[in-house]
PDB file of N, CA and C in Angstrom:
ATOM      1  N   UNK A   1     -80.253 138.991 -30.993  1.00  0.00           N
ATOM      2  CA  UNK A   1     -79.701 138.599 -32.262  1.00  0.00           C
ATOM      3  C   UNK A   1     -80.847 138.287 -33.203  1.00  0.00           C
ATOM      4  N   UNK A   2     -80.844 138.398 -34.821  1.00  0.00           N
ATOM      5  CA  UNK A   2     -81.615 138.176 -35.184  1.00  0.00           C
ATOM      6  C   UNK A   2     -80.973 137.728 -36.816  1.00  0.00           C
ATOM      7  N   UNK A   3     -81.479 137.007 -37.650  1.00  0.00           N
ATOM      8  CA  UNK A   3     -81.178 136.313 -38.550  1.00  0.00           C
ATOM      9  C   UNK A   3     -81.744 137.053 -39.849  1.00  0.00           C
ATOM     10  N   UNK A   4     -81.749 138.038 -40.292  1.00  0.00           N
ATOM     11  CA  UNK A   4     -83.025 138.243 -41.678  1.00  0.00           C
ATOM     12  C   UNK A   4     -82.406 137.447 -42.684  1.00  0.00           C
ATOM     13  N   UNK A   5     -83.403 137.419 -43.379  1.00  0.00           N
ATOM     14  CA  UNK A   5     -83.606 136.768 -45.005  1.00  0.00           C
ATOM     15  C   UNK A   5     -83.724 137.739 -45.977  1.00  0.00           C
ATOM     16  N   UNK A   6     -83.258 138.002 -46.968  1.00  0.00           N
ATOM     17  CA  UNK A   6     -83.323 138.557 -48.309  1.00  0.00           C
ATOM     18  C   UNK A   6     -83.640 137.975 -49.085  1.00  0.00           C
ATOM     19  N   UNK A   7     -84.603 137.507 -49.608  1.00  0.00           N
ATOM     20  CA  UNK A   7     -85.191 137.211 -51.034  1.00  0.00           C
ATOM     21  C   UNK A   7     -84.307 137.817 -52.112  1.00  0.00           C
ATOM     22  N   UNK A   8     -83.887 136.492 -53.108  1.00  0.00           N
ATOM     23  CA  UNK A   8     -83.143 137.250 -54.125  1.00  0.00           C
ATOM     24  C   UNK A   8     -83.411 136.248 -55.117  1.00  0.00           C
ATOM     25  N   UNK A   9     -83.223 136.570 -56.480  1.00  0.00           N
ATOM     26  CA  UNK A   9     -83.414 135.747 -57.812  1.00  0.00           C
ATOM     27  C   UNK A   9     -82.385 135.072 -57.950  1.00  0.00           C
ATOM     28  N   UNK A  10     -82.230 133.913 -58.604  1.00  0.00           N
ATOM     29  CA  UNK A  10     -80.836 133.411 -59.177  1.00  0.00           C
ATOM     30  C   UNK A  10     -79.879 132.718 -57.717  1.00  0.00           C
ATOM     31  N   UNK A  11     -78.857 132.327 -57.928  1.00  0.00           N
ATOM     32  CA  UNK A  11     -78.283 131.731 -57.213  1.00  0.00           C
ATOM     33  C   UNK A  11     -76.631 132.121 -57.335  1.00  0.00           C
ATOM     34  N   UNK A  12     -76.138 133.003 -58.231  1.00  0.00           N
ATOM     35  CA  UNK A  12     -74.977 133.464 -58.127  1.00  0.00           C
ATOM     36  C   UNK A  12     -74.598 135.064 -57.396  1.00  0.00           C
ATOM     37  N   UNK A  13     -75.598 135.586 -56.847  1.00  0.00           N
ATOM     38  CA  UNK A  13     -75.271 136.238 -56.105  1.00  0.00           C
ATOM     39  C   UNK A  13     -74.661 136.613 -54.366  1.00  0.00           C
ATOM     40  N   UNK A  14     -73.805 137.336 -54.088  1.00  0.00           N
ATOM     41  CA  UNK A  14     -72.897 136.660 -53.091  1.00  0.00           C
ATOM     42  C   UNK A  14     -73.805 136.252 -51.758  1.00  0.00           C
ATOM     43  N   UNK A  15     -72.686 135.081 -51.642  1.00  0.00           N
ATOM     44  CA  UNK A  15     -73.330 134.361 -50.612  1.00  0.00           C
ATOM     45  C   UNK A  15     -74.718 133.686 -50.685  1.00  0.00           C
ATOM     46  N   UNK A  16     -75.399 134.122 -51.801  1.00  0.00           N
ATOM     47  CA  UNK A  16     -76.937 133.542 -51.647  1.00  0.00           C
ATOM     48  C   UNK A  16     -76.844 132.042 -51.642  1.00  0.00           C
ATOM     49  N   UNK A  17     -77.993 131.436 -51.318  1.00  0.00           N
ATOM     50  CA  UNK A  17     -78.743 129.625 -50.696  1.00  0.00           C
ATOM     51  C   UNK A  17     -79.944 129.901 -50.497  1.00  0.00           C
ATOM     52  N   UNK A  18     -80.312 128.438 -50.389  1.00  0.00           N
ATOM     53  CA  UNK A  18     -81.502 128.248 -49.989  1.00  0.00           C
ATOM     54  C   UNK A  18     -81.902 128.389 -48.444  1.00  0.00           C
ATOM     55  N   UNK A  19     -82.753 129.305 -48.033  1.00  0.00           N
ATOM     56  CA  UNK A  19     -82.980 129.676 -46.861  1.00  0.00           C
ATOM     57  C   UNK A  19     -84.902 129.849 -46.523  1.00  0.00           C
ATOM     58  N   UNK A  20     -85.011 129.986 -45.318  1.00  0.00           N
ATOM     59  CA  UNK A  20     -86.723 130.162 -45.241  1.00  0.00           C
ATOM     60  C   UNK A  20     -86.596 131.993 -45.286  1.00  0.00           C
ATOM     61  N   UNK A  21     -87.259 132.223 -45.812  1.00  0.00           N
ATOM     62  CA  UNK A  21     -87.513 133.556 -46.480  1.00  0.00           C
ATOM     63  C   UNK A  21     -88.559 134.196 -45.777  1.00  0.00           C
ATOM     64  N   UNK A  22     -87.841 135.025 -44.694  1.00  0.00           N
ATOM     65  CA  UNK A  22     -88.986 136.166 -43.610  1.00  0.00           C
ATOM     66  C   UNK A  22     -89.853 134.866 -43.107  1.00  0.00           C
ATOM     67  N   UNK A  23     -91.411 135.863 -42.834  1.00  0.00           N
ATOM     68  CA  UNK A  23     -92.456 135.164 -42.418  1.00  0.00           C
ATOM     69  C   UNK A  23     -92.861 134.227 -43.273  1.00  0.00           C
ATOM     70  N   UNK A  24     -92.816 134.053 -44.494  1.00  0.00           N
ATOM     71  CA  UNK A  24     -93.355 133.209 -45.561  1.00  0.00           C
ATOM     72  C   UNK A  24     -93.420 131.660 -45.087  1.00  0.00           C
ATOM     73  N   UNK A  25     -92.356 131.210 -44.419  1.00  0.00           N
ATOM     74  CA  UNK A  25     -91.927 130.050 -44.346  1.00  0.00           C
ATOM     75  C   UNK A  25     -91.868 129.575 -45.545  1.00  0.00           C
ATOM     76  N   UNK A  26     -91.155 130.243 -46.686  1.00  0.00           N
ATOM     77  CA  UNK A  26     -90.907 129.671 -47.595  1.00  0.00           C
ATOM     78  C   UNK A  26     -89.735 129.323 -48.436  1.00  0.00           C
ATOM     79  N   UNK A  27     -89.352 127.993 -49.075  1.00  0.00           N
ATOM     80  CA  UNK A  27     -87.676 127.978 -49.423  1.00  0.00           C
ATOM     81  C   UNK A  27     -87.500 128.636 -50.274  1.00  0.00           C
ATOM     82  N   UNK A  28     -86.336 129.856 -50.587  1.00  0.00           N
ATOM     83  CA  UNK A  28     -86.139 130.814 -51.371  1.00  0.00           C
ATOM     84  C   UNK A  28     -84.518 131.010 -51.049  1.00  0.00           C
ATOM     85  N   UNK A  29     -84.142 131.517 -52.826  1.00  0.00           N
ATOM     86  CA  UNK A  29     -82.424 131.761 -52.638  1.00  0.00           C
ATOM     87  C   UNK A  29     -82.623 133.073 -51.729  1.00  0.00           C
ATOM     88  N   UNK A  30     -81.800 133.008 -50.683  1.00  0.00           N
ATOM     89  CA  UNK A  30     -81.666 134.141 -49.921  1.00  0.00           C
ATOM     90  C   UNK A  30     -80.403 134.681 -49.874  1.00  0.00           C
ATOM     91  N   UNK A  31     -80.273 135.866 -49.175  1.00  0.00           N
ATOM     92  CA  UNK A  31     -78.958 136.508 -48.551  1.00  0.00           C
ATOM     93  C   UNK A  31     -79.424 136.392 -46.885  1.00  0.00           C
ATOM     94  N   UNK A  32     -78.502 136.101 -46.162  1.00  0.00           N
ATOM     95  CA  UNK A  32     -78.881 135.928 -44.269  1.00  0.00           C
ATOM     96  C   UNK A  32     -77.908 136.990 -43.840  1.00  0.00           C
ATOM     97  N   UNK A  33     -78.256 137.557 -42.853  1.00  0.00           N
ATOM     98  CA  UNK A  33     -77.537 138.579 -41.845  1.00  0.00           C
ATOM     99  C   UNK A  33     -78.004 138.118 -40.955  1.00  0.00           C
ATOM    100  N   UNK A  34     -76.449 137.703 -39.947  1.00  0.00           N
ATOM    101  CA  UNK A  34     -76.914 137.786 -38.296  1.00  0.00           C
ATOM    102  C   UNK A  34     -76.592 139.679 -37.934  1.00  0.00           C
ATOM    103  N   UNK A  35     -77.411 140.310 -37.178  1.00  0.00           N
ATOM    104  CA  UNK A  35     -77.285 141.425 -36.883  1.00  0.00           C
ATOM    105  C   UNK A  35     -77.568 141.400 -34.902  1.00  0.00           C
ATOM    106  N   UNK A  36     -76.836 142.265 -34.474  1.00  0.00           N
ATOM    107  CA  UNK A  36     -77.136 142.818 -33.290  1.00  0.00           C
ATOM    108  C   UNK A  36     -77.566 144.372 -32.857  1.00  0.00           C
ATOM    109  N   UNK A  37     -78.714 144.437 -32.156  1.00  0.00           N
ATOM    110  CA  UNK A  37     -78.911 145.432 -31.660  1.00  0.00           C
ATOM    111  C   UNK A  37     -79.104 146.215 -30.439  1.00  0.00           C
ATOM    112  N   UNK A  38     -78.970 147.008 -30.486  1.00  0.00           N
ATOM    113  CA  UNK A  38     -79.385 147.327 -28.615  1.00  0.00           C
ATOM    114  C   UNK A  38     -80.890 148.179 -29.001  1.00  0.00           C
ATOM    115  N   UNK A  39     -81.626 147.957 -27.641  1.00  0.00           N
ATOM    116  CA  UNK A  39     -82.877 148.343 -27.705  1.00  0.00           C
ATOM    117  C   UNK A  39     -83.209 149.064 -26.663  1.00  0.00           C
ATOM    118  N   UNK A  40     -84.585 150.043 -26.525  1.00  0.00           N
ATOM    119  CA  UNK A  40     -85.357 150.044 -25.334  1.00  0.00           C
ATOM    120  C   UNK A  40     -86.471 150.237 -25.599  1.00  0.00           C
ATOM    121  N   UNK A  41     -87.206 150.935 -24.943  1.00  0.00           N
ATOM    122  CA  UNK A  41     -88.482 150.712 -25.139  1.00  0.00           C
ATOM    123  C   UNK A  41     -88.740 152.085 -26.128  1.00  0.00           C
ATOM    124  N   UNK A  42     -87.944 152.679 -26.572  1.00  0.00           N
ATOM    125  CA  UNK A  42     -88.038 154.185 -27.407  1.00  0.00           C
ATOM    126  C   UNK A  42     -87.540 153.685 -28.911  1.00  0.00           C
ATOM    127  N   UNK A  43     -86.449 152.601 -28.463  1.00  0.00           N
ATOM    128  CA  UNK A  43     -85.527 152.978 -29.964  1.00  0.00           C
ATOM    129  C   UNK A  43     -85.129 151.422 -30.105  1.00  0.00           C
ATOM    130  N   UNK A  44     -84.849 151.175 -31.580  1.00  0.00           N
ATOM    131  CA  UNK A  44     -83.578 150.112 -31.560  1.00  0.00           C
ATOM    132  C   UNK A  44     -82.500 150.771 -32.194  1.00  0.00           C
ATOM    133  N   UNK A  45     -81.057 150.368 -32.043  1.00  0.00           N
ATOM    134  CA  UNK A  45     -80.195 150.586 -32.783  1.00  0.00           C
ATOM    135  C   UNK A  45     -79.073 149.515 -33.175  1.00  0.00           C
ATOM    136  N   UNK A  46     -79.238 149.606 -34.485  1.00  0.00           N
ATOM    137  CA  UNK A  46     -78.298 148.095 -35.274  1.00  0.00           C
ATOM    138  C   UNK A  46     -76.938 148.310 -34.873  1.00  0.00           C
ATOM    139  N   UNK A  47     -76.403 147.803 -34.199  1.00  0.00           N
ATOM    140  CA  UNK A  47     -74.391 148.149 -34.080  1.00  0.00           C
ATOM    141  C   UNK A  47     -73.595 147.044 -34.777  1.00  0.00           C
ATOM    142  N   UNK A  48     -74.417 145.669 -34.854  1.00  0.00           N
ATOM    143  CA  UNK A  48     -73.343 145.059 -35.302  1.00  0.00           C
ATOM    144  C   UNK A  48     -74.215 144.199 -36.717  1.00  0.00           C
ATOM    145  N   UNK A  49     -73.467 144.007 -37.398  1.00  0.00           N
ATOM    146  CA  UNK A  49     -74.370 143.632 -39.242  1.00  0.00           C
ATOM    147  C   UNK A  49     -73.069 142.266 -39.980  1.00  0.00           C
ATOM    148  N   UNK A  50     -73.179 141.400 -40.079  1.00  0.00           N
ATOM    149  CA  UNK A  50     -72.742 140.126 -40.663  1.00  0.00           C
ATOM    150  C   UNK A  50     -73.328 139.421 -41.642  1.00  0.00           C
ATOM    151  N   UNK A  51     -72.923 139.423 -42.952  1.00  0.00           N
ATOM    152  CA  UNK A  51     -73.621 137.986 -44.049  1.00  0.00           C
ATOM    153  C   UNK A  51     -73.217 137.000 -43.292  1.00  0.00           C
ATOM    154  N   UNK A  52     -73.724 136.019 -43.563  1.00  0.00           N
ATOM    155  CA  UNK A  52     -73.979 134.684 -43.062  1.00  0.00           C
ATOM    156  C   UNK A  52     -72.715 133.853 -44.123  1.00  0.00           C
ATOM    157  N   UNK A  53     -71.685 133.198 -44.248  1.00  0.00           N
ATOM    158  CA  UNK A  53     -70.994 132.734 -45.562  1.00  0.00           C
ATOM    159  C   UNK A  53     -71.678 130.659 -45.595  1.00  0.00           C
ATOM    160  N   UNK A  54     -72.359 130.720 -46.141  1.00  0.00           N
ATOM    161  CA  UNK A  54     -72.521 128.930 -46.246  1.00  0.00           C
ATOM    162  C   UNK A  54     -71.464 128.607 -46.115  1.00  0.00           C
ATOM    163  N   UNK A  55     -71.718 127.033 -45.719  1.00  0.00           N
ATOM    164  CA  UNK A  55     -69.880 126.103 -45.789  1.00  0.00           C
ATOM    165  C   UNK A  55     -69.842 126.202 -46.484  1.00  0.00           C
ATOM    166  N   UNK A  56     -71.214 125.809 -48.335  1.00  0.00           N
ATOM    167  CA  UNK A  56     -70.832 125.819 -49.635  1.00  0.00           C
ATOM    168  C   UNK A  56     -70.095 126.708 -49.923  1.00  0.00           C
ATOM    169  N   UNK A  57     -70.140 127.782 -49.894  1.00  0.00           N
ATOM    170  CA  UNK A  57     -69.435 128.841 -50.363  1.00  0.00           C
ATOM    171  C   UNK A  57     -68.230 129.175 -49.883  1.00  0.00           C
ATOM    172  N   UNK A  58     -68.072 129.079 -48.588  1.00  0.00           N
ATOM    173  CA  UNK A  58     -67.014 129.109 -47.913  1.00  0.00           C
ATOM    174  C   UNK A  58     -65.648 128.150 -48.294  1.00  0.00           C
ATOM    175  N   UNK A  59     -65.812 126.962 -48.716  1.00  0.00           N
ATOM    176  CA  UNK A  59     -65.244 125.635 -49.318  1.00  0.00           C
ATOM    177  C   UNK A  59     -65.297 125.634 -51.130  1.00  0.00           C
ATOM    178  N   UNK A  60     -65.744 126.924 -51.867  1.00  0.00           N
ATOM    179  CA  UNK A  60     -65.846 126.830 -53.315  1.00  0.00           C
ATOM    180  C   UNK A  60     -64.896 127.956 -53.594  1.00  0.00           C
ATOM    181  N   UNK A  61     -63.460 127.681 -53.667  1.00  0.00           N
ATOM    182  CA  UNK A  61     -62.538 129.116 -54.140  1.00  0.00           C
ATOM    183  C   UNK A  61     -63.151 129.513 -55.210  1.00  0.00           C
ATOM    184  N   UNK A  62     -63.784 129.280 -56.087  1.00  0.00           N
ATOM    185  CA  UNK A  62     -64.181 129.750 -57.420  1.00  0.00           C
ATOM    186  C   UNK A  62     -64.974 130.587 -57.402  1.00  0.00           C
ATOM    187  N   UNK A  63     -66.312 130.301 -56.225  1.00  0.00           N
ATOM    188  CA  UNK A  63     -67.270 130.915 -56.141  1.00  0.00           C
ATOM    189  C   UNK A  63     -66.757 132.321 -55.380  1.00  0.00           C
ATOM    190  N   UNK A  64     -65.852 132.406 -54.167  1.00  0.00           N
ATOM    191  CA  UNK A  64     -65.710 133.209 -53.481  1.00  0.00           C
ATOM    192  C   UNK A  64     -64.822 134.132 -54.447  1.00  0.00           C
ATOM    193  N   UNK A  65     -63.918 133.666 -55.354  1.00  0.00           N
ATOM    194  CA  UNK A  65     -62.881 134.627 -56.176  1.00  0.00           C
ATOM    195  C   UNK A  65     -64.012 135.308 -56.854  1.00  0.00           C
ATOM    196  N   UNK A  66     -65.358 134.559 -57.532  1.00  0.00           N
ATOM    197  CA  UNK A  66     -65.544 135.578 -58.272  1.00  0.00           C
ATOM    198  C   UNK A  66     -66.957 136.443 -57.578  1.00  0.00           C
ATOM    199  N   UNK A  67     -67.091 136.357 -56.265  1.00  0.00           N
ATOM    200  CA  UNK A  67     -67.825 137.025 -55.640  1.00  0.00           C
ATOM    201  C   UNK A  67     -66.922 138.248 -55.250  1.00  0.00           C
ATOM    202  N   UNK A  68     -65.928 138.101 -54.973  1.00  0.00           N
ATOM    203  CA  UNK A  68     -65.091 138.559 -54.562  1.00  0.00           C
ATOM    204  C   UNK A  68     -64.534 138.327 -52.425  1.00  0.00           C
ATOM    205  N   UNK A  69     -64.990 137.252 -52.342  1.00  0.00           N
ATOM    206  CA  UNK A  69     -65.001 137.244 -50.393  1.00  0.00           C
ATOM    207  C   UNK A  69     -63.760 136.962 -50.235  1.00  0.00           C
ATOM    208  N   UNK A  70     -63.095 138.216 -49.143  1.00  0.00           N
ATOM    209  CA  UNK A  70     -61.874 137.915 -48.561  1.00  0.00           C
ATOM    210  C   UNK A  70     -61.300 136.301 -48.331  1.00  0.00           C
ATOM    211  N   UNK A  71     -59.987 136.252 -48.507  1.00  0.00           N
ATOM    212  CA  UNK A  71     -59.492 135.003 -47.880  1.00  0.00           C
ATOM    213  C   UNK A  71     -59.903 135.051 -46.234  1.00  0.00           C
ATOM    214  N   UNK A  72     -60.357 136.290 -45.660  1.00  0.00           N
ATOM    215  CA  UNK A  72     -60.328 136.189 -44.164  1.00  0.00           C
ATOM    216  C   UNK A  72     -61.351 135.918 -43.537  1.00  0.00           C
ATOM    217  N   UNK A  73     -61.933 136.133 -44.407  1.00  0.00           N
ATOM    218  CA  UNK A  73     -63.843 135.874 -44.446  1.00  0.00           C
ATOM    219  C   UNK A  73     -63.973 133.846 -44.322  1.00  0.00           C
ATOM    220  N   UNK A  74     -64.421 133.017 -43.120  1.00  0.00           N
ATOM    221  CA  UNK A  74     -64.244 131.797 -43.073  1.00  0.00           C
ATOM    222  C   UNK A  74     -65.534 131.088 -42.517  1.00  0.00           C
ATOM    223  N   UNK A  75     -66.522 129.921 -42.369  1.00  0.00           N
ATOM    224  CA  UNK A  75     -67.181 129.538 -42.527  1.00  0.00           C
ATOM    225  C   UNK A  75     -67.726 129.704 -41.267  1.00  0.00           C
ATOM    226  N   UNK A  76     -68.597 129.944 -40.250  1.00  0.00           N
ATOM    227  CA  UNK A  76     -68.786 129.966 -38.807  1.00  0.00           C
ATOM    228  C   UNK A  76     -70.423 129.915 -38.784  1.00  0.00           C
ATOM    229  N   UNK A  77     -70.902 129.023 -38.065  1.00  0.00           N
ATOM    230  CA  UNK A  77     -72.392 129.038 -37.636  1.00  0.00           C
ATOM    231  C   UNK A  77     -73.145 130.086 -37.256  1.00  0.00           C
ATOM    232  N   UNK A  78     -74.346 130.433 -37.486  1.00  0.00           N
ATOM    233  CA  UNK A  78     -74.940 131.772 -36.916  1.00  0.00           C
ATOM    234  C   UNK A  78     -74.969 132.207 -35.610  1.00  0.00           C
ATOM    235  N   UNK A  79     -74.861 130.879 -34.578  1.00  0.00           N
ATOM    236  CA  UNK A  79     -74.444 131.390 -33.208  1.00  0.00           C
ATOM    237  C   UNK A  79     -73.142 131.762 -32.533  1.00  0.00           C
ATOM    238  N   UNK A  80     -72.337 131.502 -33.643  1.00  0.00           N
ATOM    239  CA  UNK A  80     -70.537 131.381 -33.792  1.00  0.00           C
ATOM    240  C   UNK A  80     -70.676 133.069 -33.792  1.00  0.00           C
ATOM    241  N   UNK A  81     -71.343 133.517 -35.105  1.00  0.00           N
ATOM    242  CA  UNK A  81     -71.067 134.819 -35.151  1.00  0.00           C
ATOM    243  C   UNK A  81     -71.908 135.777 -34.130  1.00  0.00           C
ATOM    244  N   UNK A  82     -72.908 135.365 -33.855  1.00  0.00           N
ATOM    245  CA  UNK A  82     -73.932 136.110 -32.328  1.00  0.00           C
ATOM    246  C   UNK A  82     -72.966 136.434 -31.836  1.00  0.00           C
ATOM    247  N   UNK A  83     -72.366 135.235 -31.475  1.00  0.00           N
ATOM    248  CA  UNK A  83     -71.330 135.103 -29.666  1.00  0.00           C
ATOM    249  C   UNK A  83     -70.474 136.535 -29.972  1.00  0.00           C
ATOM    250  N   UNK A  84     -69.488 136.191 -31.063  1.00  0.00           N
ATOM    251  CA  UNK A  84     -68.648 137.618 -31.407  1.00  0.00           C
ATOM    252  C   UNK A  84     -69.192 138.561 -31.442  1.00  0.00           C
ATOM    253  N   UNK A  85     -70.157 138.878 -32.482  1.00  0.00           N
ATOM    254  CA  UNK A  85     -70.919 140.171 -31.780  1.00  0.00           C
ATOM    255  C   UNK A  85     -71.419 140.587 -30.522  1.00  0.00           C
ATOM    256  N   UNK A  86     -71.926 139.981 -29.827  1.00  0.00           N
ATOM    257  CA  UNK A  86     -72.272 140.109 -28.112  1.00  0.00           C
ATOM    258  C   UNK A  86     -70.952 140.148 -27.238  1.00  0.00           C
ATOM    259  N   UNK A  87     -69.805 139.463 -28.022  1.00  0.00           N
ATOM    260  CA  UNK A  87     -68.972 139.746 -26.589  1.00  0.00           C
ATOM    261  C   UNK A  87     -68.313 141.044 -27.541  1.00  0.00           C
ATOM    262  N   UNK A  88     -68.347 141.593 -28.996  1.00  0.00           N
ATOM    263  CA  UNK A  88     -67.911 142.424 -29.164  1.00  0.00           C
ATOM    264  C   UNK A  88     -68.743 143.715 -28.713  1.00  0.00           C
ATOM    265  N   UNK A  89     -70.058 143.845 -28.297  1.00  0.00           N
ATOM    266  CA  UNK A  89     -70.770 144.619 -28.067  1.00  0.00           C
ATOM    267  C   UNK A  89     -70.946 144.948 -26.298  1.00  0.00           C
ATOM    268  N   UNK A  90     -70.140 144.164 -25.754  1.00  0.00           N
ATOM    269  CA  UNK A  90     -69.731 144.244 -24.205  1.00  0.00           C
ATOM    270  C   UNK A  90     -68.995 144.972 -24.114  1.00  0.00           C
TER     271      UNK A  90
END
């Protein structure tokens, strides 16, 4: 499993927060993906890809109406969503 960071400007773009940004170790509005992949020693391949939704955002109807995020789309920790991907990738 792995977490990336997107560096992004501004703070109204979806889903973005404050996050540590790549290697930088630095605080920056980000976008987060938990992603899963399978690997070997030839290849990786991405199968499973998730934004990350903050509680903030998750808990701001305003923000999500005008991002546009499903009502189905709901607040879950980054290891919340690993787990689903790994047992969906079983």
């Amino acid at each position: 499993m792995t977490t990336p960071a997107f560096p992004k400007r501004g703070s109204t773009r979806l889903v973005c927060h404050t996050s540590t940004a790549g290697s930088s170790a630095r605080q920056a509005n980000c976008q987060v993906a938990v992603t899963l992949s399978l690997a070997n020693r030839h290849a990786s391949l991405p199968v499973a890809y998730r934004l990350y939704l903050p509680k903030a955002w998750a808990e701001d109807d305003d923000r999500r109406a005008k991002a546009g995020v499903p009502e189905e789309i709901t607040f879950k920790t980054k290891p919340q969503i690993a787990l689903e991907q790994i047992r969906w990738g079983v």
